[in-house]
Protein backbone atom coordinates (compact mmCIF):
# COMPACT_ATOMS: atom_id res chain seq x y z
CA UNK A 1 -52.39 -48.42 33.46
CA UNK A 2 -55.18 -48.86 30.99
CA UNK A 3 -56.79 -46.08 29.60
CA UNK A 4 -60.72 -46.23 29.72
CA UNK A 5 -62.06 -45.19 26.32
CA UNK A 6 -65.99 -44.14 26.37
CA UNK A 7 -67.68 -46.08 23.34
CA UNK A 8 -69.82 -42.61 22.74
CA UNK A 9 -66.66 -40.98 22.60
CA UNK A 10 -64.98 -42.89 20.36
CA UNK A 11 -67.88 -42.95 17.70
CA UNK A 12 -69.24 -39.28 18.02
CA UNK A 13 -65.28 -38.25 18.00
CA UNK A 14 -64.49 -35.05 15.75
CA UNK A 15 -62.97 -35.53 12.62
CA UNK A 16 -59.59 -34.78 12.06
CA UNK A 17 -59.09 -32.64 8.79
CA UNK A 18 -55.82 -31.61 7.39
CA UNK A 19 -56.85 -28.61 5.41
CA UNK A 20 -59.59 -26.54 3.53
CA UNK A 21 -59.79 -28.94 0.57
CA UNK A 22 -60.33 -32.26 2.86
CA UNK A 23 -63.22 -29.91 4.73
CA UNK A 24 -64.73 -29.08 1.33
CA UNK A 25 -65.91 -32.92 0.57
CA UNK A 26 -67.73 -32.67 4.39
CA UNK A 27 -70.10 -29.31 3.09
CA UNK A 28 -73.25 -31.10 2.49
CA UNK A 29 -72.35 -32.19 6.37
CA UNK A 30 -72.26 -28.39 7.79
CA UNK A 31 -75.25 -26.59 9.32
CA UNK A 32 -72.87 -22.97 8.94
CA UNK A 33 -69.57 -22.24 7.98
CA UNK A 34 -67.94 -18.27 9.23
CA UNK A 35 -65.50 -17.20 6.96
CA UNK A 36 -63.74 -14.69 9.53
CA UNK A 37 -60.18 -14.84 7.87
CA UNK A 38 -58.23 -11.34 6.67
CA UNK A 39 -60.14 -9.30 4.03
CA UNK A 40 -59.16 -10.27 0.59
CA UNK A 41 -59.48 -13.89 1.32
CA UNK A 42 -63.28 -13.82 1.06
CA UNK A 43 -63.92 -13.62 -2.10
CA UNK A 44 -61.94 -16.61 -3.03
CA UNK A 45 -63.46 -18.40 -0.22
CA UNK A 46 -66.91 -17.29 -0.83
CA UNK A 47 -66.71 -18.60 -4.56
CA UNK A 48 -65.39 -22.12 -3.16
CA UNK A 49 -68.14 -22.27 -1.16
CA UNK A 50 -70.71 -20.45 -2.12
CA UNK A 51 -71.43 -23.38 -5.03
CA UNK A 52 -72.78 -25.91 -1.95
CA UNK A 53 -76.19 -25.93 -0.27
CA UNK A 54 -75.00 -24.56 2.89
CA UNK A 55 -75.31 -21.69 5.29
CA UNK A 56 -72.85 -19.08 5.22
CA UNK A 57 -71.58 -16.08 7.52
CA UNK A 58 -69.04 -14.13 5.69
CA UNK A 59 -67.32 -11.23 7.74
CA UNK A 60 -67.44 -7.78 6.20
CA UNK A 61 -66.08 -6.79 3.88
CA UNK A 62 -67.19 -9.37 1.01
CA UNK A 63 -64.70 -7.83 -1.44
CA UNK A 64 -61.54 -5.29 -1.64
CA UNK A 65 -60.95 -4.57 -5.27
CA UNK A 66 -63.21 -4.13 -8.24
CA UNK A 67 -62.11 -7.09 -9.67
CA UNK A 68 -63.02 -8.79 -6.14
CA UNK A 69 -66.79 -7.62 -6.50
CA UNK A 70 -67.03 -8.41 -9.99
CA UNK A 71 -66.09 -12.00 -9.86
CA UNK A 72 -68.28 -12.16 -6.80
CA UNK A 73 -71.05 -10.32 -8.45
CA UNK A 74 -70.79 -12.55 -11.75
CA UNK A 75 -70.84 -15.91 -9.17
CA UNK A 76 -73.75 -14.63 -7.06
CA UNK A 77 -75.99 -14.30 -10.31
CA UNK A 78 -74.53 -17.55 -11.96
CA UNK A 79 -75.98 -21.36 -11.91
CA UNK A 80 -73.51 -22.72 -9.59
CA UNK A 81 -74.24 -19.89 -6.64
CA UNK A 82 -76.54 -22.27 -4.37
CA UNK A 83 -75.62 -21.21 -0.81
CA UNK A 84 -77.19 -19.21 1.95
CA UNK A 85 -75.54 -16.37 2.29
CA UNK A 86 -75.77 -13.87 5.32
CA UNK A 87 -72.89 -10.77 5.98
CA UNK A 88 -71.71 -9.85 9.29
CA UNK A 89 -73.03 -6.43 9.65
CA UNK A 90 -73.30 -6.33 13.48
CA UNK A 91 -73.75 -2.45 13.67
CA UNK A 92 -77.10 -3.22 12.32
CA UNK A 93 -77.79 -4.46 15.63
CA UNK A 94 -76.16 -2.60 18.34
CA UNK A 95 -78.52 -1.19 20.30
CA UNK A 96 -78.63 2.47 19.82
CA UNK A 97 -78.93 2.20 16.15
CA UNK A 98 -81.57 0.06 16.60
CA UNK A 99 -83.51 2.13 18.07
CA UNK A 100 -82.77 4.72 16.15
CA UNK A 101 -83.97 2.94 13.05
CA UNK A 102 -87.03 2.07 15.01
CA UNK A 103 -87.90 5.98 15.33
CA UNK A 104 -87.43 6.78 11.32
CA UNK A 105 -90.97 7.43 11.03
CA UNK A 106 -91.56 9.63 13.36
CA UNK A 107 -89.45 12.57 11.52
CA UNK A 108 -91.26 12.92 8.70
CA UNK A 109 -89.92 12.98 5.18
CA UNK A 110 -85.78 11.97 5.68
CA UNK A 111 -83.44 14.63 3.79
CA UNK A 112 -80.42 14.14 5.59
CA UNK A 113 -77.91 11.78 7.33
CA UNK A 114 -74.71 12.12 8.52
CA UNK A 115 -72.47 9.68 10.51
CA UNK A 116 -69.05 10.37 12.28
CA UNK A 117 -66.59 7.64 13.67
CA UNK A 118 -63.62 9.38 15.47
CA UNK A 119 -61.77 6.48 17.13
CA UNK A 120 -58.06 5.20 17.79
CA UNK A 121 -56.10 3.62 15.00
CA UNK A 122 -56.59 0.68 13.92
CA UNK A 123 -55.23 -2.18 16.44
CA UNK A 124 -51.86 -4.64 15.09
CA UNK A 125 -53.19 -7.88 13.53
CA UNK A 126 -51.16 -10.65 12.30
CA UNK A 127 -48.25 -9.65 9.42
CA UNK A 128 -49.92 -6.20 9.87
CA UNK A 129 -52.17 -7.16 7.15
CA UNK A 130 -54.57 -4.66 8.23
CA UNK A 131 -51.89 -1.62 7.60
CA UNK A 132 -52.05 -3.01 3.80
CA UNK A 133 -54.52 -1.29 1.61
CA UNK A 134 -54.53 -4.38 -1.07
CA UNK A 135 -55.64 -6.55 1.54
CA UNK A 136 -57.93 -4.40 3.43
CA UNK A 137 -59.53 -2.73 0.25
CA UNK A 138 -58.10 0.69 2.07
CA UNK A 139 -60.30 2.44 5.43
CA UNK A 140 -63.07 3.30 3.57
CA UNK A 141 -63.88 -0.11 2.29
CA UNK A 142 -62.69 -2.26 5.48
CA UNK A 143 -64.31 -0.15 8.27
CA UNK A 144 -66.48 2.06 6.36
CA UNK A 145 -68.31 -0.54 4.58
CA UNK A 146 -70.36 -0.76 8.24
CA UNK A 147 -71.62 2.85 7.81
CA UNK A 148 -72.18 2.60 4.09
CA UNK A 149 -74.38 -0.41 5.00
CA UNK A 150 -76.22 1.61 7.60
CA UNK A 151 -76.90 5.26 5.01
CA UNK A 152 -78.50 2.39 2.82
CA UNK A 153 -80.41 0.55 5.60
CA UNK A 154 -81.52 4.35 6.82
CA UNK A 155 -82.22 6.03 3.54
CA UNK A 156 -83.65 3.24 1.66
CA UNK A 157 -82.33 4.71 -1.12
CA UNK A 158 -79.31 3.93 -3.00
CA UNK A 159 -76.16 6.50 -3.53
CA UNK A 160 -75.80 7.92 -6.84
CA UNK A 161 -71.83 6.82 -7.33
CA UNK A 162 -71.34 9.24 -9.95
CA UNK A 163 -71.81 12.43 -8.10
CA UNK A 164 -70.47 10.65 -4.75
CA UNK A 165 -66.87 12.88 -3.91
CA UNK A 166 -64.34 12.46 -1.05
CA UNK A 167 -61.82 14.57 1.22
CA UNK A 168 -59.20 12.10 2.61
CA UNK A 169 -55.63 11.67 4.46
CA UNK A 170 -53.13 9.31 5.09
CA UNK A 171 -50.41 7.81 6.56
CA UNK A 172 -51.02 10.28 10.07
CA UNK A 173 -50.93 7.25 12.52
CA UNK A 174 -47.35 5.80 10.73
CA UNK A 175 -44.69 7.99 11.97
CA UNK A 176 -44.89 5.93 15.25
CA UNK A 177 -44.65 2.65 13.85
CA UNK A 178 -42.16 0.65 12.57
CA UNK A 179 -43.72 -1.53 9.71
CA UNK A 180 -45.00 1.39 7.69
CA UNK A 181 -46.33 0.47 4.24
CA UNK A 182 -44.68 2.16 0.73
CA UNK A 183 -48.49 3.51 0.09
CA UNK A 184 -50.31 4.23 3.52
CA UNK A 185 -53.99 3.62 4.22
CA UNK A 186 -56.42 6.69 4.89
CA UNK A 187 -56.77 8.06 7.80
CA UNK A 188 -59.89 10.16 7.61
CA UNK A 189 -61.87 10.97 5.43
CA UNK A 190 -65.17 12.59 4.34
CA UNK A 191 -67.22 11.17 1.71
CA UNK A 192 -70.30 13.45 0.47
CA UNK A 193 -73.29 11.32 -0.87
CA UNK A 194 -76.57 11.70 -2.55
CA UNK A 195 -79.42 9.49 -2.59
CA UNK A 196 -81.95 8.22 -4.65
CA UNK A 197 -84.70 6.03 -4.61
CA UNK A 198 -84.71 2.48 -5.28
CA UNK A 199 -88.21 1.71 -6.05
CA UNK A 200 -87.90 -0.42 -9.60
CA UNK A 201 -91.05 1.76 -10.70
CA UNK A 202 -89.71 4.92 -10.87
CA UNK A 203 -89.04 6.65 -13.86
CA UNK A 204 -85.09 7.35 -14.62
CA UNK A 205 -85.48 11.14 -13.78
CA UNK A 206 -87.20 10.03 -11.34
CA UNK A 207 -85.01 7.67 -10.18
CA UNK A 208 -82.06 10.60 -10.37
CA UNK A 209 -83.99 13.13 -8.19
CA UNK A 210 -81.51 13.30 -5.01
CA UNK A 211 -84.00 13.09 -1.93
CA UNK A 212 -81.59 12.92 0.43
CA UNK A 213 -77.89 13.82 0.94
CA UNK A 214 -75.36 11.73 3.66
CA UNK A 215 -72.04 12.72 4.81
CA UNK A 216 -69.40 10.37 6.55
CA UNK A 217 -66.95 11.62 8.53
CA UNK A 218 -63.61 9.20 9.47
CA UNK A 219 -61.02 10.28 11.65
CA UNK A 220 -59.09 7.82 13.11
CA UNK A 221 -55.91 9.24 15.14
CA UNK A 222 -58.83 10.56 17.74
CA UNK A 223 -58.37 8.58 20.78
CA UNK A 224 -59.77 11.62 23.22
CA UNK A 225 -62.93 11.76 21.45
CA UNK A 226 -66.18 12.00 23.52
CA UNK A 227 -68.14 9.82 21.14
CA UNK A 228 -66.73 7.34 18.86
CA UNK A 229 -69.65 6.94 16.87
CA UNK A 230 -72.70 9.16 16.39
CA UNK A 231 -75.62 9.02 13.99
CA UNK A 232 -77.46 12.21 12.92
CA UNK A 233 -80.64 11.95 11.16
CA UNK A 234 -82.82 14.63 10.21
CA UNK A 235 -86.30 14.58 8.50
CA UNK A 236 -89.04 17.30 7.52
CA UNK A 237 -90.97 16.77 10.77
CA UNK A 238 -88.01 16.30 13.56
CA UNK A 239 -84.50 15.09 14.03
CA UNK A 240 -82.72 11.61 15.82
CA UNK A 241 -79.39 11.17 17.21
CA UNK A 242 -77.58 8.30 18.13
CA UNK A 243 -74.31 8.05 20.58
CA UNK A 244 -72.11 5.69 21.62
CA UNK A 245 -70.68 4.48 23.91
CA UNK A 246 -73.38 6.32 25.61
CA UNK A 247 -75.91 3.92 23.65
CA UNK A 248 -78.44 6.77 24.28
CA UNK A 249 -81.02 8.08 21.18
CA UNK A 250 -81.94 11.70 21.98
CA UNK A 251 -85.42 12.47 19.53
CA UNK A 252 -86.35 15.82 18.80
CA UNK A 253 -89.80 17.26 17.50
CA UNK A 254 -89.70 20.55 15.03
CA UNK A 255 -91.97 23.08 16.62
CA UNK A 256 -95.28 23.67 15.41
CA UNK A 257 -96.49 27.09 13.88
CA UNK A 258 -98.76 27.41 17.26
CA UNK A 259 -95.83 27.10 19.59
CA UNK A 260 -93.16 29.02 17.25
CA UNK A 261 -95.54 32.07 15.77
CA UNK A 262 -92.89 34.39 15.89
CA UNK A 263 -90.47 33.66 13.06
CA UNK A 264 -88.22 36.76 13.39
CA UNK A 265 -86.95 34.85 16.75
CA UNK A 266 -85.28 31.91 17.40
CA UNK A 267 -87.56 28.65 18.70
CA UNK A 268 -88.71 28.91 21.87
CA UNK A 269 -86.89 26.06 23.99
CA UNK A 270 -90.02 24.52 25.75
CA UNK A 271 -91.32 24.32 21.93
CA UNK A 272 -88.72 21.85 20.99
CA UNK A 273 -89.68 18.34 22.09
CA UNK A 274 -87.22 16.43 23.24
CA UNK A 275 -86.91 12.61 24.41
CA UNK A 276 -83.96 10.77 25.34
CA UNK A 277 -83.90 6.71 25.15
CA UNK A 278 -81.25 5.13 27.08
CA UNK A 279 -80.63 2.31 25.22
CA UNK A 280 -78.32 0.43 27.23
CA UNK A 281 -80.32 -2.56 27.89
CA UNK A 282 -80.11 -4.75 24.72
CA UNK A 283 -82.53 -6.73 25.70
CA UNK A 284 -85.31 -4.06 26.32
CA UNK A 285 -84.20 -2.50 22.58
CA UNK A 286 -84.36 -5.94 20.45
CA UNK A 287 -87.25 -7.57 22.50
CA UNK A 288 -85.50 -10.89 22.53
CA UNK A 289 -85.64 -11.51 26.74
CA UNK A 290 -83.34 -13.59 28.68
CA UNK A 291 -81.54 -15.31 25.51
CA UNK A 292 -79.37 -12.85 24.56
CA UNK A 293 -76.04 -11.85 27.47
CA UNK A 294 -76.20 -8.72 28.43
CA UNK A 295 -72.16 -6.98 28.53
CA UNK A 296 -70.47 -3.68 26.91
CA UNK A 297 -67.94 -5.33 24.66
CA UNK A 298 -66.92 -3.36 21.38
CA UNK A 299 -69.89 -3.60 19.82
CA UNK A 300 -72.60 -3.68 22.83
CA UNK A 301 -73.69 -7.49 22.67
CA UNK A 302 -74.75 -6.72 19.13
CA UNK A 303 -72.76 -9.52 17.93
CA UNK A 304 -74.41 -11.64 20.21
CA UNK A 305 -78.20 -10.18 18.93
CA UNK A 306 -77.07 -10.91 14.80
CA UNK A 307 -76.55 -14.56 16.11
CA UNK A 308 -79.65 -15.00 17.51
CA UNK A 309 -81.15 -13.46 14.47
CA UNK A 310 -78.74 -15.58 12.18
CA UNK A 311 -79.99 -18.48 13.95
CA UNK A 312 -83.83 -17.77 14.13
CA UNK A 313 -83.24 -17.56 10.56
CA UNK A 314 -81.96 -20.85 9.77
CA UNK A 315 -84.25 -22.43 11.90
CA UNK A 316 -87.01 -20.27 9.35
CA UNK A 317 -85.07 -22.23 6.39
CA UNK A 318 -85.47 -25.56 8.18
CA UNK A 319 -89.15 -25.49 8.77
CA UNK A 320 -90.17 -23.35 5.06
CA UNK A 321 -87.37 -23.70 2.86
CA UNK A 322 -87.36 -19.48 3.19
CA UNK A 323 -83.52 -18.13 3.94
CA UNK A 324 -84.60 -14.19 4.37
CA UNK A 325 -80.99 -13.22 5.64
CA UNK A 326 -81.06 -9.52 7.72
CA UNK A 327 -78.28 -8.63 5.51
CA UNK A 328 -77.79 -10.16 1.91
CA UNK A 329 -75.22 -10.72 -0.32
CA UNK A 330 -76.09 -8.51 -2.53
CA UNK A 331 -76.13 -5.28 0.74
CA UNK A 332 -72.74 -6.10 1.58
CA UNK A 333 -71.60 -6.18 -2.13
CA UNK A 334 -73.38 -2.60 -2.54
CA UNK A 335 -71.55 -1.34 0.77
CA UNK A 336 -68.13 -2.35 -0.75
CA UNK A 337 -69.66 -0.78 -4.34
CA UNK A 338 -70.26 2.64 -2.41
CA UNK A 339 -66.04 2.24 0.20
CA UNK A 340 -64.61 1.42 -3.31
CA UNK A 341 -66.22 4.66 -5.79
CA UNK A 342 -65.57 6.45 -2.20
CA UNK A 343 -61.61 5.34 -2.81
CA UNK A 344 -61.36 6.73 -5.84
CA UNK A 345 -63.57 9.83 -6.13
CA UNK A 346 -60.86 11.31 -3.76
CA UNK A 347 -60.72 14.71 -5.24
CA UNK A 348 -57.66 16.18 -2.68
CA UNK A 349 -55.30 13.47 -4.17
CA UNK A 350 -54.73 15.62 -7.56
CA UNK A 351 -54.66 19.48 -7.60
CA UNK A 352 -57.37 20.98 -9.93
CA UNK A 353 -57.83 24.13 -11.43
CA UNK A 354 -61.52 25.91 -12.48
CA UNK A 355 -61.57 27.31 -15.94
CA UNK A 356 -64.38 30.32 -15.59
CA UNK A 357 -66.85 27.41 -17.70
CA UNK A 358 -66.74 25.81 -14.47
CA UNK A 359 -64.93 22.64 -15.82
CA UNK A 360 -62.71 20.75 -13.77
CA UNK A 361 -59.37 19.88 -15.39
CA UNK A 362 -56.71 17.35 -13.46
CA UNK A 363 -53.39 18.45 -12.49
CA UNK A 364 -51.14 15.16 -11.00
CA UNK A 365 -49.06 15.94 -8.38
């Protein structure tokens, strides 16, 4: 029997590549590449890449060691840099902390933030390479990077790294399994942060006033949690918080001095404005209609929203030659900047003892 051959089929056919290098000669022929590989393979795959005029979506995070974001950092401001780069950030877009972001000026003057992820391990991956701090860059770079991303995107202020300190564990979620790693990843953590502006026309003391102060909280052998994530925010003039799963935003209004005149006393509760978005229609939250599926998923269709956004984007570049990604390069090299000084300004990893000058001497273990 003869086998009937379509002649659009045969000349609109895929190509048939053999390997990375062979797809490298077709990049002036690819609208968008997704580099969505394991964690310390984007660097080197960024820096192949990131030399062609092309479109790029690089999973987070971009980098797992200093010497990761400095070759990446010395690429991005060299000659040869020429792509389009925009970082998978999705969290940006789910749809509670969208509208959460939405409400930032209603509380007034922000002074602090605090975000807490209590979830269930993390899940097996192939060769475990998630379990391997050298090729995740350790908790607080791989899955923290999100939330550093977010106290920047919140704040718009930048952390001061130097006074940035840490309270962390590890190795609680390994007794039960049977490829545990020599040097364990952490398994929660808080990291305490300060925040400063990052207007270019400030002066440096200026520039080193703290405005406002962030603390993360990781804990991640807490399956039975109520909320995974939540997002506190707190300003001068009221207060938002964000849950999920619930997906809800509950906004509250400080009383005024006409409604709480009596100081000695607590707040009357009917002077406390409250209002309570339920953000579970993503559609509703992001304003983008019928385009965008509506499901739960992980990450509440979010995904879904930064690809519409990615898209829009491109389409932007097409008709002006402007790329204006939703999340840069250079904010997912500051979010691994922040999970990496985070790593190592663990203070509970050496013992320390406080001379009576208040000076902090080192004692290893």
């Amino acid at each position: 029997m003869k086998q009937f051959q379509s002649p659009n089929l045969i000349e609109n056919s895929p190509t048939l590549l053999k390997n990375e290098g062979e797809l490298l000669k077709h990049a002036k022929d690819i609208d968008l590449l997704v580099i969505a590989s394991p964690n310390h393979l984007h660097t080197d795959t960024l820096i192949r890449w990131g030399g062609h005029d092309l479109t790029i979506l690089v999973e987070k995070p971009v980098a797992v060691s200093r010497e990761q974001h400095a070759r990446l950092t010395d690429f991005r401001d060299g000659t040869d840099f020429k792509a389009r780069v925009w970082v998978a950030m999705e969290y940006r877009f789910i749809p509670a902390i969208a509208k959460l972001l939405s409400l930032l000026p209603t509380i007034g003057e922000l002074k602090m933030v605090s975000i807490r992820e209590n979830r269930y391990p993390f899940l097996h991956k192939i060769g475990a390479w998630n379990r391997d701090k050298a090729k995740t860059g350790d908790s607080l770079v791989e899955k923290c990077c999100h939330f550093f991303d977010l106290f920047r995107l919140i704040t718009g202020q930048e952390v001061v790294l130097s006074q940035l300190r840490a309270l962390a564990q590890r190795g609680l979620n390994y007794d039960d399994e049977v490829e545990a790693h020599a040097v364990p990843i952490i398994d929660s953590a808080y990291v305490f942060m300060p925040f400063h502006p990052k207007a270019s026309n400030k002066t440096p003391a200026e520039k080193a006033h703290v405005k406002t102060i962030g603390c993360l909280e990781l804990c991640m052998y807490a399956e039975g949690s109520r909320h995974q994530e939540e997002i506190i925010v707190t300003g001068t003039k009221g207060r938002l918080e964000a849950y999920l799963p619930e997906n809800k935003v509950y906004s509250f209004e400080r009383p005024s001095a006409e409604l709480w005149s009596d100081r000695s006393e607590p707040p009357p509760p009917s002077s406390i404005r409250q209002t309570v978005y339920d953000c579970s229609n993503v559609r509703d939250v992001h304003g983008i209609g019928s385009e965008i599926p509506s499901h739960g998923g992980y990450h509440y269709s979010s995904t879904a929203v930064e690809w519409y956004q990615l898209l829009s984007t491109m389409a932007t570049y097409r008709s002006t030659g402007i790329f204006d990604p939703h999340v840069s390069l250079d904010d997912g090299l500051r979010a691994v900047e922040i999970g990496l000084q985070a790593t190592s300004a663990i203070v509970n990893e050496q013992l320390h003892e406080i001379n009576p000058l208040g000076n902090v001497q080192g004692m290893p273990v």
